[in-house]
Structures are given as C-alpha cells and as structure tokens.
Protein backbone atom coordinates (compact mmCIF):
# COMPACT_ATOMS: atom_id res chain seq x y z
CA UNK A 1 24.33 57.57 2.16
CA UNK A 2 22.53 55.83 5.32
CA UNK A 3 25.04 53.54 7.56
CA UNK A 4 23.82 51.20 9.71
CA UNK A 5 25.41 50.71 13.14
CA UNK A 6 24.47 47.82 14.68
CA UNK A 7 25.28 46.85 18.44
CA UNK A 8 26.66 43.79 19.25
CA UNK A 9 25.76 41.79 21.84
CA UNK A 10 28.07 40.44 24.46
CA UNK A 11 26.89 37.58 26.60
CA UNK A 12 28.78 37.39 30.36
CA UNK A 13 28.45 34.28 32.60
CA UNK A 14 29.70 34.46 36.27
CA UNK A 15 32.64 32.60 37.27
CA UNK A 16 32.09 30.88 40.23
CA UNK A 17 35.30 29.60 40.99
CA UNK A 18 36.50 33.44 40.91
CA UNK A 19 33.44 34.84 42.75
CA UNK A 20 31.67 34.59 45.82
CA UNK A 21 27.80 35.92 46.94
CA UNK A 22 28.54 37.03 50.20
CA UNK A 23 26.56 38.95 53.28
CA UNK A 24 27.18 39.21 57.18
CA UNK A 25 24.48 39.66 60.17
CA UNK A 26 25.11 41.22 63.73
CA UNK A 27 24.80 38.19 66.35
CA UNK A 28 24.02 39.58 69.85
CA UNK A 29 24.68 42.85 68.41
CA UNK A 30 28.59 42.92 68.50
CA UNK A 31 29.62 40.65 66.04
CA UNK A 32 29.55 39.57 62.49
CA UNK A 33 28.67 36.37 61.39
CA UNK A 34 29.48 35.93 57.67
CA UNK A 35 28.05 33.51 54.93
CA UNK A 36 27.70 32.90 51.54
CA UNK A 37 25.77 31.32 48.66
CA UNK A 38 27.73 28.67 46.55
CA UNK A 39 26.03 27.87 43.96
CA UNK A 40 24.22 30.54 41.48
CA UNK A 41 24.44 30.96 37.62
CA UNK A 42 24.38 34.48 36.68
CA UNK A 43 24.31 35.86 33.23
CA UNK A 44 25.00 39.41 31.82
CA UNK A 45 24.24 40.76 28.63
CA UNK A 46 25.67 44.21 27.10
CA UNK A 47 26.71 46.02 23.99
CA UNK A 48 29.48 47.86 25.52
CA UNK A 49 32.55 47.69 27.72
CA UNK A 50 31.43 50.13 30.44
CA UNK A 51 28.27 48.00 31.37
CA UNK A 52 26.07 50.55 31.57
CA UNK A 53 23.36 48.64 29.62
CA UNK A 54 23.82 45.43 31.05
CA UNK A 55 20.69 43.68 31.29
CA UNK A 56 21.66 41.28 34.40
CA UNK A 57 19.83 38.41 36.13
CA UNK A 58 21.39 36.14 38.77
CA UNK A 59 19.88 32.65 40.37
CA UNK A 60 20.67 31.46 43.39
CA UNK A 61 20.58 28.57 45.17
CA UNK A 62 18.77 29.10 48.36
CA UNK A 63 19.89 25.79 50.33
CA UNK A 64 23.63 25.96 49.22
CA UNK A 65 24.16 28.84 52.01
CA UNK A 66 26.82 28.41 54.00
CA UNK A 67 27.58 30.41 56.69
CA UNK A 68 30.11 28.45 58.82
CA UNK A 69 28.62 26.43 61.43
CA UNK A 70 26.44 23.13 60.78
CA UNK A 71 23.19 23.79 63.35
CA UNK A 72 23.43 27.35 62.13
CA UNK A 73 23.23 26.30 58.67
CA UNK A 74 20.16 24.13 59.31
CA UNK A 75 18.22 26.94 60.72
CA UNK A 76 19.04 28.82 57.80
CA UNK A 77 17.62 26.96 55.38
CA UNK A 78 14.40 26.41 58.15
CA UNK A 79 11.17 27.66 57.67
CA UNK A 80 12.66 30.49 59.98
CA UNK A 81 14.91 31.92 57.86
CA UNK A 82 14.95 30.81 53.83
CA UNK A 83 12.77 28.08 53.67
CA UNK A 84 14.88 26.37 50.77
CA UNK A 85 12.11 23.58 50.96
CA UNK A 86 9.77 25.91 49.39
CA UNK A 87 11.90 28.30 48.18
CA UNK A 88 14.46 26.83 45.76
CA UNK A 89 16.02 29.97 44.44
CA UNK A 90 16.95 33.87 44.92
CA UNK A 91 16.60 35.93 42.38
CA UNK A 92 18.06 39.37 41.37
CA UNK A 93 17.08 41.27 37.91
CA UNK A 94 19.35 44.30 37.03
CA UNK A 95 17.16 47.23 36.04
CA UNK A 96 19.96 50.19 35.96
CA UNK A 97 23.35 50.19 35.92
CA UNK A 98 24.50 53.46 36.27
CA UNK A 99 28.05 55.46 36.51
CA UNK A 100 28.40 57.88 39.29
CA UNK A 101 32.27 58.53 38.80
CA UNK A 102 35.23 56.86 37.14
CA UNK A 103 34.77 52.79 37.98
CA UNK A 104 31.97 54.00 40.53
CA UNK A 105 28.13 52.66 39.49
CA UNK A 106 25.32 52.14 41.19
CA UNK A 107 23.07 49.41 40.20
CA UNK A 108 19.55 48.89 41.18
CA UNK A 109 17.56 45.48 40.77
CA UNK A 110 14.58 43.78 41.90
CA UNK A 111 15.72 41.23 44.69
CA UNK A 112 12.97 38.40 45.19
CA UNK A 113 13.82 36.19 48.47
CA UNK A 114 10.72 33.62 49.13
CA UNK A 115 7.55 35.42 47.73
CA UNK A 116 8.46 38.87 48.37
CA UNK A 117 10.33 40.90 45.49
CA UNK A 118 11.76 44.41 46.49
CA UNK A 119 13.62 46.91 44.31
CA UNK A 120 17.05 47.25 45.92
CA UNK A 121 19.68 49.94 45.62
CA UNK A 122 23.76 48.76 45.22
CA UNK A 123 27.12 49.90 44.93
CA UNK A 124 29.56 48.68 42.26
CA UNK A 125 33.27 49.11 41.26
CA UNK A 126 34.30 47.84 38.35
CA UNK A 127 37.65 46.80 38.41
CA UNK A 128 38.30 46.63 34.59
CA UNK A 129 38.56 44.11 31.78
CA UNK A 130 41.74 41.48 31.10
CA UNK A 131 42.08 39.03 28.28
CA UNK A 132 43.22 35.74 30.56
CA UNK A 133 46.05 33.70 29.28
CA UNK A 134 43.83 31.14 27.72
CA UNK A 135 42.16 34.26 25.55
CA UNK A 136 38.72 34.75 27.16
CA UNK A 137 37.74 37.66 28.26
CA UNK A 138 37.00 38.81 31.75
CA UNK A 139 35.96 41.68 33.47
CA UNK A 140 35.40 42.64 37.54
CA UNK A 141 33.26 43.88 39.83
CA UNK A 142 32.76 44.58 43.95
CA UNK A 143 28.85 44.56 44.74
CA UNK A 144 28.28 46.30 48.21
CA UNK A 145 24.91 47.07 49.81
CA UNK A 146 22.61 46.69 52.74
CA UNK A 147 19.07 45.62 52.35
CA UNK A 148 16.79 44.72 55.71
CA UNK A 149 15.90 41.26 56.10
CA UNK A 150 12.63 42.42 57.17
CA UNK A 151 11.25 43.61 54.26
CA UNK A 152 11.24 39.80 52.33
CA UNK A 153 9.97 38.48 55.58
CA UNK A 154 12.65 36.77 56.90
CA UNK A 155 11.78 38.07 60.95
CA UNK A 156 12.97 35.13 63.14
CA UNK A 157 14.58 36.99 66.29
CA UNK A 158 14.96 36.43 70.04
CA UNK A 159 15.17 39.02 72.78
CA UNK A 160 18.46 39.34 74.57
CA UNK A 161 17.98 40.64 78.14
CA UNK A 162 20.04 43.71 77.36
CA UNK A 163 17.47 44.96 75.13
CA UNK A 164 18.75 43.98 72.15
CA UNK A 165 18.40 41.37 69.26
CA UNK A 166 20.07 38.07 68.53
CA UNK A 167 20.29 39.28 64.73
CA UNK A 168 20.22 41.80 63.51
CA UNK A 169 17.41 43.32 60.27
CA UNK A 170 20.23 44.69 58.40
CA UNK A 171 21.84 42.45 56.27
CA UNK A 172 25.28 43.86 54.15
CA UNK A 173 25.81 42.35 51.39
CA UNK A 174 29.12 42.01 50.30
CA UNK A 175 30.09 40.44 46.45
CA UNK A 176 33.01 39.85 44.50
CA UNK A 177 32.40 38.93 40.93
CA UNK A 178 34.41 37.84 37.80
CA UNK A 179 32.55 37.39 34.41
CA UNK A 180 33.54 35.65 31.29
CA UNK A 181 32.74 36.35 28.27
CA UNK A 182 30.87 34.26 26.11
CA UNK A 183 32.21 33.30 22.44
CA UNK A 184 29.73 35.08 20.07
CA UNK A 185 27.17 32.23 18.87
C-alpha cells in the first residue's frame, strides 16, 4: 500500500510591532550611528518548524529610515544615499536557510538596494517557537551581518583630514524578528 505524505504549508508574516530592521555606520571613524527601517511587510513560507525551507521575501520601505537626527535623515533618503524618490523599496529574497549548529543558521539572500541586487551572506539564531496567550503562533529570530555599502552604490563620503572617512563602507546589519503565523486558508 502507497501513502501519501503531503507537506503542509505554513505562511509567517513579520510582526512589526515586535521587530525592528536595524544597521549602524562608523561616523568619523569612532562611532556608531544607528538606524532603522519602520515600515516593511515580510512574509515566510515553510513546511516545517526548523525553517530550513523557508522560502522568505521581505519589502521595505526605503523613505521610512530613521536613523535619529532630522538633517541626517534627509540626506538619507537624498539622491546621496537611498534615493527613496526613485527607489521606493528594499528588497531581500531568501535563497538558503541553512543550520550550522543547534539554533545557529546561516541564511543567504539576494539583497536589491536601488538597481543593484547582490547575493548576501547572514547569520541567524532562532530563538524558538511559543503559542502567545491569544493562541497564534510565533516564532524568533536575530539576523546579524555586514554587507558594504559600496557594492549597491551607495558611495557618498567626505575626506577627514586625518585620513580617514566620514562613513564608513561597512554597514552591520543588525535584526530582531518575530513572526506570526498565519491561520491555514
């Protein structure tokens, strides 16, 4: 006798009043200025509870960064930097998600910021699954990484007359994420 085992699939949306899309800069080479995204829809598909297949693609909002300061905030979203006139969104498409050890993954993508996309490398720990007092169910993640601003050609910069730069190419990303799962349809 033949049994068919078919896989369910799980739809995940991102919380966004439990997450953030985060990243920090050097500024003059000795300190961190931090920022963030605030708005972005996210949603995860997957047939299992380790993730490991999730098929994953995140929007974001290019003009809703935010990273603190008004004028600095403005030159973000400039021509400079994002261009958010031009270049509404920033997108991220999962291609792996892979376990390296216990709740340690790495997950690799294809990051597209203005009208360059670049396959990216990340780190993930998954922090586990809860069912939430109202019943849903959610599950956890820290996304860390570094990519170089360079290479999606954001390369505004000014000389300092130390020798250095005013920002720096590396940008660290830094993510917390909560998903919720969908109710089956």
């Amino acid at each position: 006798m033949e049994t068919s085992l078919t896989s369910i699939r799980t739809k995940w949306n991102i919380d966004p009043s439990h997450s953030q899309i985060g990243f920090k800069v050097k500024h003059l080479m000795v300190t961190n200025v931090r920022g963030v995204f605030n708005e972005y829809v996210g949603n995860i598909y997957t047939t299992n509870n380790d993730f490991q297949d999730a098929e994953i693609a995140l929007s974001i909002n290019s003009a809703s960064i935010s990273a603190g300061d008004n004028s600095r905030d403005i030159h973000l979203k400039s021509p400079d930097f994002f261009d958010v006139e031009n270049f509404k969104e920033i997108n991220f498409k999962g291609a792996a998600l892979q376990r390296i050890k216990g709740s340690k993954y790495i997950l690799r993508g294809d990051l597209r910021i203005k009208e360059v996309t670049k396959a990216i490398m990340l780190d993930v720990e998954f922090n586990g699954i809860v069912k939430d007092p109202w019943g849903s169910k959610r599950a956890a993640f820290e996304v860390t990484g570094s990519i170089s601003r360079k290479d999606f050609g954001i390369t505004w910069n000014n000389m300092l007359e130390t020798g250095g730069v005013m920002v720096s190419d590396e940008v660290t990303i830094n993510c917390e994420i909560q998903l919720v799962q969908q109710p089956e349809a």
